[in-house]
N, C-alpha and C. Protein backbone atom coordinates (compact mmCIF):
# COMPACT_ATOMS: atom_id res chain seq x y z
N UNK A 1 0.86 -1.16 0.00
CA UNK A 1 0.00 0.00 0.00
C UNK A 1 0.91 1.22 0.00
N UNK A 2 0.46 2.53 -0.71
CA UNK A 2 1.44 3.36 -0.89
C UNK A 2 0.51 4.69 -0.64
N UNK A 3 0.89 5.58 -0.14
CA UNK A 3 0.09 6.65 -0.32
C UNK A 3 0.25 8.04 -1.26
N UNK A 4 -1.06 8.69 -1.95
CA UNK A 4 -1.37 9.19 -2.90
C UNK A 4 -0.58 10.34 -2.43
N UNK A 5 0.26 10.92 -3.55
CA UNK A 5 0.68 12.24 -4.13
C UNK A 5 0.45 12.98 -5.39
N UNK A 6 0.72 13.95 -5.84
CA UNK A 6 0.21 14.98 -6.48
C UNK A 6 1.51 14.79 -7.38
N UNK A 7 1.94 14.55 -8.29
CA UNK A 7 2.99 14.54 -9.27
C UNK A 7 3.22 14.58 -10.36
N UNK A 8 4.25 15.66 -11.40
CA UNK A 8 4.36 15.31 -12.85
C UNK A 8 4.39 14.22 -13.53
N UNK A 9 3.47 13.31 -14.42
CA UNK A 9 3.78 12.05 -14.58
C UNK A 9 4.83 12.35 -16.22
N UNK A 10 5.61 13.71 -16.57
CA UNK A 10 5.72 13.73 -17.99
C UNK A 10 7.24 12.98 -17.74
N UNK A 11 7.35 12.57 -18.82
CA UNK A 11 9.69 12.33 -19.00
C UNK A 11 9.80 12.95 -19.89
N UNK A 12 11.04 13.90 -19.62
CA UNK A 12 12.12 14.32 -20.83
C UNK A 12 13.38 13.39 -21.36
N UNK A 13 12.96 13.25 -22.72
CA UNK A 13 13.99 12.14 -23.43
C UNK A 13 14.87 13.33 -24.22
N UNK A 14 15.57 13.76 -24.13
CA UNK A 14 17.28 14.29 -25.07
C UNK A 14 17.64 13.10 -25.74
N UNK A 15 17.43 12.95 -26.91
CA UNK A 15 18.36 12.31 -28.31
C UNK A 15 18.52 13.05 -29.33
N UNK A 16 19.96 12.81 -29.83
CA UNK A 16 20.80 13.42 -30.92
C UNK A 16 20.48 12.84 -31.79
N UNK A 17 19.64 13.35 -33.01
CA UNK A 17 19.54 12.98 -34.00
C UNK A 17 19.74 13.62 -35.32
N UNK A 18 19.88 12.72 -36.44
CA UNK A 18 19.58 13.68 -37.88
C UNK A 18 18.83 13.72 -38.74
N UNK A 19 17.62 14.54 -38.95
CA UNK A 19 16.71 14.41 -39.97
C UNK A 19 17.15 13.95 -41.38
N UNK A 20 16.52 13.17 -42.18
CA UNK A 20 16.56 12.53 -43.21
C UNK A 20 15.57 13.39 -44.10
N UNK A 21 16.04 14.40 -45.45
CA UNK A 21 14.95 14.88 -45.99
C UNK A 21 14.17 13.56 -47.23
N UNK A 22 12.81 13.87 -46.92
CA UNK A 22 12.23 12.65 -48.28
C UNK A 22 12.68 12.68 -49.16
N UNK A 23 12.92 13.97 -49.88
CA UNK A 23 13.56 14.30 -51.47
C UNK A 23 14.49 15.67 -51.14
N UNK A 24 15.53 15.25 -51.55
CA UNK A 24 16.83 16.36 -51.50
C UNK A 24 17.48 16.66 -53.19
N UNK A 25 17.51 18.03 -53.25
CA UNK A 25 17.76 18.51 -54.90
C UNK A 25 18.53 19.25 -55.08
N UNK A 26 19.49 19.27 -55.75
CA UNK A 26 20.42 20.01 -56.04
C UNK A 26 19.55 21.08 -56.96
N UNK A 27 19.69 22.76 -56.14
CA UNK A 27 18.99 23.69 -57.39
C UNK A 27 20.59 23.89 -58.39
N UNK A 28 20.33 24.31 -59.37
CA UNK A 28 21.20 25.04 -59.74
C UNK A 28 21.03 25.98 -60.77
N UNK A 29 21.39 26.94 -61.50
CA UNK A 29 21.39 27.90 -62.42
C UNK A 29 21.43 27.07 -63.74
N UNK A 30 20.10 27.63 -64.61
CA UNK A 30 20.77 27.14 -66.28
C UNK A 30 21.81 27.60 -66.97
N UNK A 31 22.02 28.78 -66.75
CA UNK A 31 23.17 29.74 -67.26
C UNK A 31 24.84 29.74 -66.30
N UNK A 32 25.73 30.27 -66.76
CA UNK A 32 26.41 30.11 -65.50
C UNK A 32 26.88 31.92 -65.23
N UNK A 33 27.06 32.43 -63.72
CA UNK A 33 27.21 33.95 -64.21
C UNK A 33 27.50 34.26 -62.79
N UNK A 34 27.78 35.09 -62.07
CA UNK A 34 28.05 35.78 -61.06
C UNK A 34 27.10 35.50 -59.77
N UNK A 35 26.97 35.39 -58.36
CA UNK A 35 25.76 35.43 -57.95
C UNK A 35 25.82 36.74 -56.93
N UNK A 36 24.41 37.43 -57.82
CA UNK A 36 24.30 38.71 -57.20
C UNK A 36 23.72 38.74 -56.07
N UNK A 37 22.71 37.88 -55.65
CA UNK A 37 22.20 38.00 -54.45
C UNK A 37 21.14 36.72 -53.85
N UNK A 38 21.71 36.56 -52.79
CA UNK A 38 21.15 35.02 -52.03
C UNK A 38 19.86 35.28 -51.53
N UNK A 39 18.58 34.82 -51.52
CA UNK A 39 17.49 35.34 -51.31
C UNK A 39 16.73 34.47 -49.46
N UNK A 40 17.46 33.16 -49.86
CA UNK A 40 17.53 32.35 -48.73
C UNK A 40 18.36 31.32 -47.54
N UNK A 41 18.26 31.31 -46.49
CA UNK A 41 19.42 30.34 -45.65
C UNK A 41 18.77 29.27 -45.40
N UNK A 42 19.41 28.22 -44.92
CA UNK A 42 19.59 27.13 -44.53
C UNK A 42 18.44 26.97 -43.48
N UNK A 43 17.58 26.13 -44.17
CA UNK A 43 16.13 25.86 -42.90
C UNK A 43 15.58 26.89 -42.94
N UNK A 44 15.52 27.96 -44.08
CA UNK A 44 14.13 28.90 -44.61
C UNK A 44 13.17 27.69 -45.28
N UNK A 45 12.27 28.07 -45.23
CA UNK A 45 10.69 27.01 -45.38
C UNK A 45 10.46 28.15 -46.92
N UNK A 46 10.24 27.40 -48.13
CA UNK A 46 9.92 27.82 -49.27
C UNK A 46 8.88 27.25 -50.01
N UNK A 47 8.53 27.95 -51.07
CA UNK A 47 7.03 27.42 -51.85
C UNK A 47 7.09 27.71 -53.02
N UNK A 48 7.09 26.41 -53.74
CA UNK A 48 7.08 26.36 -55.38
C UNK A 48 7.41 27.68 -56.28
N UNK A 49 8.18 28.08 -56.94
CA UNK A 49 8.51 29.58 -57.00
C UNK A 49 8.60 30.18 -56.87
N UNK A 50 9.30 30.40 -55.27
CA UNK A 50 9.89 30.95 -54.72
C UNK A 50 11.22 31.94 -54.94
N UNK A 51 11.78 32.72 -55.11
CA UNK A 51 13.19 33.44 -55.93
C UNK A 51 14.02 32.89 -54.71
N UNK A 52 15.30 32.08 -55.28
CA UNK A 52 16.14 31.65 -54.43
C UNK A 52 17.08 32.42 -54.40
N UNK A 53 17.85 32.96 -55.71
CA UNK A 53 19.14 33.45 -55.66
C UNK A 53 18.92 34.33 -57.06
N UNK A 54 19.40 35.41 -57.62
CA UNK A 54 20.02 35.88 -58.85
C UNK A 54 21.32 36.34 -59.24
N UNK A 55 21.27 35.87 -60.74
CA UNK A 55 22.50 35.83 -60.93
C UNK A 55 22.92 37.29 -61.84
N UNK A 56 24.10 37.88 -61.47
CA UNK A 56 24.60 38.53 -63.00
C UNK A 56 25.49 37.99 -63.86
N UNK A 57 25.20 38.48 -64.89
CA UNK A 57 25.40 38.71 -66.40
C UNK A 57 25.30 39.20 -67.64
N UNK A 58 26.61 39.77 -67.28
CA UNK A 58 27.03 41.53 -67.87
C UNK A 58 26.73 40.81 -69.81
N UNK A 59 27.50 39.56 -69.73
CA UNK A 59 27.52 39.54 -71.29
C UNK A 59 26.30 39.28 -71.89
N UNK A 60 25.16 38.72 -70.99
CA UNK A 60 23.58 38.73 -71.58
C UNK A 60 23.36 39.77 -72.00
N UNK A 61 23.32 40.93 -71.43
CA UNK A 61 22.57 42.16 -71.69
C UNK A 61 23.16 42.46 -72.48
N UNK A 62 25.02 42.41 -72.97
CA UNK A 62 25.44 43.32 -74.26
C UNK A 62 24.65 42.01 -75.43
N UNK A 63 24.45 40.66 -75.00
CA UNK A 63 23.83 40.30 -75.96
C UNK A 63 22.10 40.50 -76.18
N UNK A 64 21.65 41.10 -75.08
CA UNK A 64 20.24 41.38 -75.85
C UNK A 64 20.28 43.07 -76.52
N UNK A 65 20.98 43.44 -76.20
CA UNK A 65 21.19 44.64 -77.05
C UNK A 65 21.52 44.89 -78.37
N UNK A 66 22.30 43.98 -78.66
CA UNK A 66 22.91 43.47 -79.44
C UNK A 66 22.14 42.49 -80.61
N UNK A 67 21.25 42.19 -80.33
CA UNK A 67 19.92 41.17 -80.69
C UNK A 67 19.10 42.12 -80.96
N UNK A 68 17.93 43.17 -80.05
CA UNK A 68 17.84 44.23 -80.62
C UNK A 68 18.05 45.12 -81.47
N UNK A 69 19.14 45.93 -81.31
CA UNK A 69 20.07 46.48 -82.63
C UNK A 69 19.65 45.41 -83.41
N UNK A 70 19.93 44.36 -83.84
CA UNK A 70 19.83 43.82 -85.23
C UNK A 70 18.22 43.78 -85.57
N UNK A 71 17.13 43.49 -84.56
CA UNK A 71 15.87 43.53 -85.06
C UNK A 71 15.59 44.83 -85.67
N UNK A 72 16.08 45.77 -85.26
CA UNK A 72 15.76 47.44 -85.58
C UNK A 72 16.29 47.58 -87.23
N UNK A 73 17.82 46.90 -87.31
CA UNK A 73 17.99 47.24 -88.26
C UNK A 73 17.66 46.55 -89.33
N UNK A 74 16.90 45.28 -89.16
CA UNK A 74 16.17 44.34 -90.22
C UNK A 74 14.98 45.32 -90.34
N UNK A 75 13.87 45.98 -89.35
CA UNK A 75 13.03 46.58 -89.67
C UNK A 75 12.73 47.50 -90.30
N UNK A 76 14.32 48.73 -90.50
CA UNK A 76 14.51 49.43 -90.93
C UNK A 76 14.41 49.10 -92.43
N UNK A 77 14.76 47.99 -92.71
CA UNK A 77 15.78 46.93 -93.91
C UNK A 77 14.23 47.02 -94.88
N UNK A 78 13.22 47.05 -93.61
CA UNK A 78 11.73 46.11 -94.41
C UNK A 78 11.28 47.70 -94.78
N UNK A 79 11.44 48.91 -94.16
CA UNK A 79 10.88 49.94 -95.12
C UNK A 79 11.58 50.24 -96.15
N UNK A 80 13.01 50.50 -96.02
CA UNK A 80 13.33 50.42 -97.03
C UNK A 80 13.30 49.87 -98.75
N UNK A 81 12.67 48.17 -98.08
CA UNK A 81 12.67 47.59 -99.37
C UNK A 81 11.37 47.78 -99.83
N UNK A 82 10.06 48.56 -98.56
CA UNK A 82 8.92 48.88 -99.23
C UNK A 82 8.97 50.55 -100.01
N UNK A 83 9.48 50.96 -99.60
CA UNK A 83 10.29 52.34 -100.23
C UNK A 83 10.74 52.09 -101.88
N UNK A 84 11.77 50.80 -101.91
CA UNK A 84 12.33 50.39 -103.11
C UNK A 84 11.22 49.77 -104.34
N UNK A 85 9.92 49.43 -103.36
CA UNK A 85 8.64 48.67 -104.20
C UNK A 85 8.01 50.07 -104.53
N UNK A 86 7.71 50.92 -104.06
CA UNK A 86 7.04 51.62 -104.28
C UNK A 86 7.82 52.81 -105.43
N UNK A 87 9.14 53.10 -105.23
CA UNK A 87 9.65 53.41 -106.98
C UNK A 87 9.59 52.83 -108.07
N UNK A 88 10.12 51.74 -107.16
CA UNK A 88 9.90 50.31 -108.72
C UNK A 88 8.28 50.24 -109.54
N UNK A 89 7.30 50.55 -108.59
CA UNK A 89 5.92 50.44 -109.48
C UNK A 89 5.72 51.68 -110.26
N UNK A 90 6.32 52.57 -109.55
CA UNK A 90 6.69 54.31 -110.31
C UNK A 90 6.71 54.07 -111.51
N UNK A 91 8.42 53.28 -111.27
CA UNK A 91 9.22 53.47 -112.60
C UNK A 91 8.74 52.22 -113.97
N UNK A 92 8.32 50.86 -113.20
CA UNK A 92 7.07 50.02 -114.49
C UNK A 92 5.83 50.63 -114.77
N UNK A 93 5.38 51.62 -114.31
CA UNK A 93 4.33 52.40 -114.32
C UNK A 93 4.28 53.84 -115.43
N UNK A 94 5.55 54.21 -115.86
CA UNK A 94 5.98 55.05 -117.05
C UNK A 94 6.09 54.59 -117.69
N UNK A 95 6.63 53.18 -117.63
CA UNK A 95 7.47 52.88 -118.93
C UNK A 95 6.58 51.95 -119.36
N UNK A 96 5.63 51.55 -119.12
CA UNK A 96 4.68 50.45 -119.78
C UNK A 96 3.64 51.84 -120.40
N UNK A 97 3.86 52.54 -119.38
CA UNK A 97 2.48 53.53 -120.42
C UNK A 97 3.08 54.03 -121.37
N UNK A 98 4.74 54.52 -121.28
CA UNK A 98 5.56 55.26 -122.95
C UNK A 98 5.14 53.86 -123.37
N UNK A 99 5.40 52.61 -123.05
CA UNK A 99 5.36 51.62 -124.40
C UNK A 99 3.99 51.36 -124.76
N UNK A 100 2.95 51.36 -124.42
CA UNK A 100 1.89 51.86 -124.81
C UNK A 100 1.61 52.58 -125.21
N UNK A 101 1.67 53.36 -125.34
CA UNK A 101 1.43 54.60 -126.09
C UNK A 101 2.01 54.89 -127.66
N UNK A 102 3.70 54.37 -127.86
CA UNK A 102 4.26 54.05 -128.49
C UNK A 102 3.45 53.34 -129.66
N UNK A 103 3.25 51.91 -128.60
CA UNK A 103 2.43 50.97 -129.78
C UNK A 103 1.36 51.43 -130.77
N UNK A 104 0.01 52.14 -129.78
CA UNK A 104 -0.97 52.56 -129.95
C UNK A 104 -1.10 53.55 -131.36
N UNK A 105 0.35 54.84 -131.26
CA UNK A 105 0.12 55.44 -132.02
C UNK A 105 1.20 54.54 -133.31
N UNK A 106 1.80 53.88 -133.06
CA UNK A 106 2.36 52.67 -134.42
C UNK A 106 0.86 52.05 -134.86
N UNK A 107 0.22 51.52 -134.28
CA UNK A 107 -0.81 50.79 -134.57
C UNK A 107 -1.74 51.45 -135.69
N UNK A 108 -1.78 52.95 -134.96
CA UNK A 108 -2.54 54.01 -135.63
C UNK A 108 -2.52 54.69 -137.17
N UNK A 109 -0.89 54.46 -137.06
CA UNK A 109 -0.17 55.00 -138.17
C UNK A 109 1.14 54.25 -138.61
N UNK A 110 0.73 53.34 -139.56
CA UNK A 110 2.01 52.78 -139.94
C UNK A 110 3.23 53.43 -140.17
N UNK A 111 4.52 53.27 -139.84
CA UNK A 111 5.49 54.06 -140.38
C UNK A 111 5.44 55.19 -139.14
N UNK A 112 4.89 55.86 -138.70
CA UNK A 112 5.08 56.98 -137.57
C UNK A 112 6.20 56.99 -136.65
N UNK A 113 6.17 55.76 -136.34
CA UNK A 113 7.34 55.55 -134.99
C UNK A 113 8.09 54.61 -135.47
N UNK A 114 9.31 54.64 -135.54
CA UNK A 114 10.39 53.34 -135.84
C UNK A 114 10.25 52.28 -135.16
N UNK A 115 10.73 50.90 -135.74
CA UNK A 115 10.33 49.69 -134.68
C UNK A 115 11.18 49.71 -133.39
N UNK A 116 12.65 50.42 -133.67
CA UNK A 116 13.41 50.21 -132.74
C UNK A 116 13.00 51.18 -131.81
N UNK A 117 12.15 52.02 -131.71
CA UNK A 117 11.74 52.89 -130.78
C UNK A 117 10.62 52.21 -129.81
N UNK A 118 9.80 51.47 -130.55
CA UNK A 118 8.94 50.45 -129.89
C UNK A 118 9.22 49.41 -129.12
N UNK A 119 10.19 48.77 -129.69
CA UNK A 119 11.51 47.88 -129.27
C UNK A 119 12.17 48.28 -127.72
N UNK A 120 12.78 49.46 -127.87
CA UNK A 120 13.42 50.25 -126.90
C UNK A 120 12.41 50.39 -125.56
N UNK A 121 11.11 50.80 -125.79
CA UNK A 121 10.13 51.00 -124.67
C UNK A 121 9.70 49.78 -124.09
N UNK A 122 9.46 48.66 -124.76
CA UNK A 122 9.13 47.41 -124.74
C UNK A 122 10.10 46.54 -123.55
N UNK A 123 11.05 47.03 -123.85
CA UNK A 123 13.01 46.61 -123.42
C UNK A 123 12.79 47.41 -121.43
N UNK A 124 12.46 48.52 -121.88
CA UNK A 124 12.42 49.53 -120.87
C UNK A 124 10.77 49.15 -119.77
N UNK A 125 9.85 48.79 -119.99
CA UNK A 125 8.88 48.13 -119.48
C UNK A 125 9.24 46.72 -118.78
N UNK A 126 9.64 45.94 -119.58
CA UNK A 126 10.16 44.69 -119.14
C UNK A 126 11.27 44.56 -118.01
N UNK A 127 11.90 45.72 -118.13
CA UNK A 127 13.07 46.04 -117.43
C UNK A 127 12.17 46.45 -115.61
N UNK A 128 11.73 47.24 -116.01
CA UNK A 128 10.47 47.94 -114.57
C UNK A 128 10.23 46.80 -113.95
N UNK A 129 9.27 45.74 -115.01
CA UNK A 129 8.20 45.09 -113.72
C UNK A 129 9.53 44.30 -113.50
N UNK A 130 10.90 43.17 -114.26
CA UNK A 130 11.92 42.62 -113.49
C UNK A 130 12.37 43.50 -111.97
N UNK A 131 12.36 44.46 -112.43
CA UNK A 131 12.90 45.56 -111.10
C UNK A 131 12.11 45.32 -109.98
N UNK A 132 10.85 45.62 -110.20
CA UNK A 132 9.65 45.64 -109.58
C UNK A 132 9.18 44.15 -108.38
N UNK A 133 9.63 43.10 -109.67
CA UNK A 133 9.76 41.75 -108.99
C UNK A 133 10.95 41.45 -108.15
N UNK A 134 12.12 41.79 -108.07
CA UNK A 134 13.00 42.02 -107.73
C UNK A 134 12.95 42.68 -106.27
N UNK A 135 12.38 43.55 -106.26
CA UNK A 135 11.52 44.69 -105.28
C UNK A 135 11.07 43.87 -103.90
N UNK A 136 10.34 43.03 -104.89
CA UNK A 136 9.30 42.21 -103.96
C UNK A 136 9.56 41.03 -102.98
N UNK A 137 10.94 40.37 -103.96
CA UNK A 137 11.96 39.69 -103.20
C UNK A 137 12.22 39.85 -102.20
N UNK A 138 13.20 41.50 -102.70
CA UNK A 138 14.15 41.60 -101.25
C UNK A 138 13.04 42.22 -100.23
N UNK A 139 11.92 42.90 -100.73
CA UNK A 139 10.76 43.07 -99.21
C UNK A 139 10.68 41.56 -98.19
N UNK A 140 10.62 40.41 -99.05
CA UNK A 140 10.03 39.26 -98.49
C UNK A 140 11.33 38.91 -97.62
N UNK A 141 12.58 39.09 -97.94
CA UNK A 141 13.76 38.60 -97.80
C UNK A 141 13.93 39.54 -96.60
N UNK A 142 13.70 40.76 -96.56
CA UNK A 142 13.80 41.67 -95.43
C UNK A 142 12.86 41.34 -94.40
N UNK A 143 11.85 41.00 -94.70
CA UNK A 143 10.42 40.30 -93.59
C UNK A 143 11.08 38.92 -93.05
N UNK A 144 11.64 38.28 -93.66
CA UNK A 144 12.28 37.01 -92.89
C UNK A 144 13.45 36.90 -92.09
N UNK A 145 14.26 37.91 -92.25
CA UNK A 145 15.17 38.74 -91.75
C UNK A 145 14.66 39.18 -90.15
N UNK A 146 13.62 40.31 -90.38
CA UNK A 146 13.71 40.30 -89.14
C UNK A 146 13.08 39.06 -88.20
N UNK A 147 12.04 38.44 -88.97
CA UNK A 147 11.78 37.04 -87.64
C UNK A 147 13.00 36.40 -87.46
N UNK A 148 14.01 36.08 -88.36
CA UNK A 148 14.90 35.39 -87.72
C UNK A 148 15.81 36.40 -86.31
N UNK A 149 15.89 37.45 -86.58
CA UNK A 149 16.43 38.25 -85.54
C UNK A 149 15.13 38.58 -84.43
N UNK A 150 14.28 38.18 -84.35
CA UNK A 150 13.45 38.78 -83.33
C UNK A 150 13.95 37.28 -82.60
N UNK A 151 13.81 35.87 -83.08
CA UNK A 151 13.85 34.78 -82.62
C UNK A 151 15.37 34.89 -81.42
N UNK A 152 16.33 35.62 -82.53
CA UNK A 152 17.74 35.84 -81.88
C UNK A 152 17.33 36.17 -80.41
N UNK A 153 16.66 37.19 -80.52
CA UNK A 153 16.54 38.14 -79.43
C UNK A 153 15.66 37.24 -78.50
N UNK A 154 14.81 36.54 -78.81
CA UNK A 154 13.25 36.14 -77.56
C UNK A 154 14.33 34.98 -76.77
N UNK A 155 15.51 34.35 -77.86
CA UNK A 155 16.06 33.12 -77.62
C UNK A 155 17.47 33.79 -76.05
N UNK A 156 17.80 35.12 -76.41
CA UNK A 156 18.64 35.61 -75.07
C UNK A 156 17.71 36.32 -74.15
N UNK A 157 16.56 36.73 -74.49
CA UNK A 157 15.56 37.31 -73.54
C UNK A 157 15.25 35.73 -72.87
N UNK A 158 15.44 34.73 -72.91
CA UNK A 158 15.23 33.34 -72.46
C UNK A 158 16.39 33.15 -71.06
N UNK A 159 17.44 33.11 -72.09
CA UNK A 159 18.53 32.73 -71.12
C UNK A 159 18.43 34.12 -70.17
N UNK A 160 18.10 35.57 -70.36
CA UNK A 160 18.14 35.83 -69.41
C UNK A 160 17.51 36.33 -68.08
N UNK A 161 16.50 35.33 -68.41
CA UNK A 161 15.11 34.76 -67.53
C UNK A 161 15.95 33.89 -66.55
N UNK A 162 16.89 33.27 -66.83
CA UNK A 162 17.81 32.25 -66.25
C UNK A 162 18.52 32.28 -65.46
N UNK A 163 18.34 33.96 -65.41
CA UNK A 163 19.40 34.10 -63.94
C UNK A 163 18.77 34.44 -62.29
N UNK A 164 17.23 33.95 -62.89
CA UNK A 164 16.45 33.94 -61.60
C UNK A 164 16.33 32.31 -61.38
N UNK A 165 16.89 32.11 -59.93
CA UNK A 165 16.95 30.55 -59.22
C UNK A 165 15.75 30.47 -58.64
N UNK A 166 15.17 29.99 -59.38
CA UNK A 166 13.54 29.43 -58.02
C UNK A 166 13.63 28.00 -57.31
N UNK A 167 12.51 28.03 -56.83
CA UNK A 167 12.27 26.64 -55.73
C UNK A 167 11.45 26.07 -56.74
N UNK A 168 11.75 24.53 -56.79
CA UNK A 168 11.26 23.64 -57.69
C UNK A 168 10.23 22.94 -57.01
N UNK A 169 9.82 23.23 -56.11
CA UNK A 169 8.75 22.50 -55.20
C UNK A 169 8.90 23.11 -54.19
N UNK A 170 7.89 22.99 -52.98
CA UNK A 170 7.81 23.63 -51.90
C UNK A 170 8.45 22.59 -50.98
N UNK A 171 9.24 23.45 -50.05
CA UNK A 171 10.32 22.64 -48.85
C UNK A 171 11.12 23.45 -48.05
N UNK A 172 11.90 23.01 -47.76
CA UNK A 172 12.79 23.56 -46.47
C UNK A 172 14.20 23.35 -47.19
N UNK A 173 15.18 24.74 -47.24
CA UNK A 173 16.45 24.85 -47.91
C UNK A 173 17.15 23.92 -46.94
């Protein structure tokens, strides 16, 4: 028989242990570049896109500038060659009407106009719309121009999306 007291019934157990994480990941950068600034420490608690770290990189930016500049100057490239269409229809646009006209009054009047004068305008018409087609080329050639340089550019505006480190899932650094 024992008699009743009033007492803590809790125990304190102290063991040294080491947590085991379920899934452990190496983050790392797609690009490789400077690191400008650490956003988190060791046993910060994070959530799926989270900004971990960013990086610099001086040579991205001279390359999106650089990518730029060239879209500008393909665009430039594309008025120009609509500039170059729009003389070119000018200049097949005289010279089919002198050779018309030419014909018309030969037609009218035998003997009036020499053949080689008809000849000559004929030469000079043909010459226009080649020009003209020509024209139309390098417009198309200047329009493909710049998509391939805009692509340049979206393709380093990519990489330099890359120098932001996120959290690939939510967890504990």
């Amino acid at each position: 028989v024992a008699q009743t007291v009033t007492a803590d019934l809790a125990r304190n157990l102290v063991l040294t242990a080491e947590f085991k994480p379920y899934q452990e990941v190496d983050v790392m950068a797609k690009v490789s570049g400077y690191v400008k600034e650490i956003r988190v420490d060791v046993g910060d608690r994070v959530k799926e896109g989270d900004l971990l770290a960013t990086l610099e990189i001086p040579e991205m930016a001279d390359d999106l500038r650089k990518s730029q500049a060239g879209v500008r100057h393909s665009q430039s490239e594309v008025t120009r060659a609509e500039d170059e269409i729009a003389r070119a229809k000018s200049a097949r646009d005289i010279a089919h009407l002198s050779y018309t006209r030419l014909l018309q009054a030969s037609q009218k009047r035998a003997g009036l106009i020499a053949q080689q004068e008809i000849d000559d305008a004929q030469s000079k018409d043909l010459g226009a719309e080649a020009q003209l087609a020509a024209a139309n080329s390098a417009l198309a050639s200047a329009k493909q121009q710049v998509d391939v340089d805009q692509s340049s550019s979206a393709r380093v505006q990519t990489l330099i999306d890359y120098e932001r480190v996120t959290a690939p899932f939510d967890g504990v650094v």
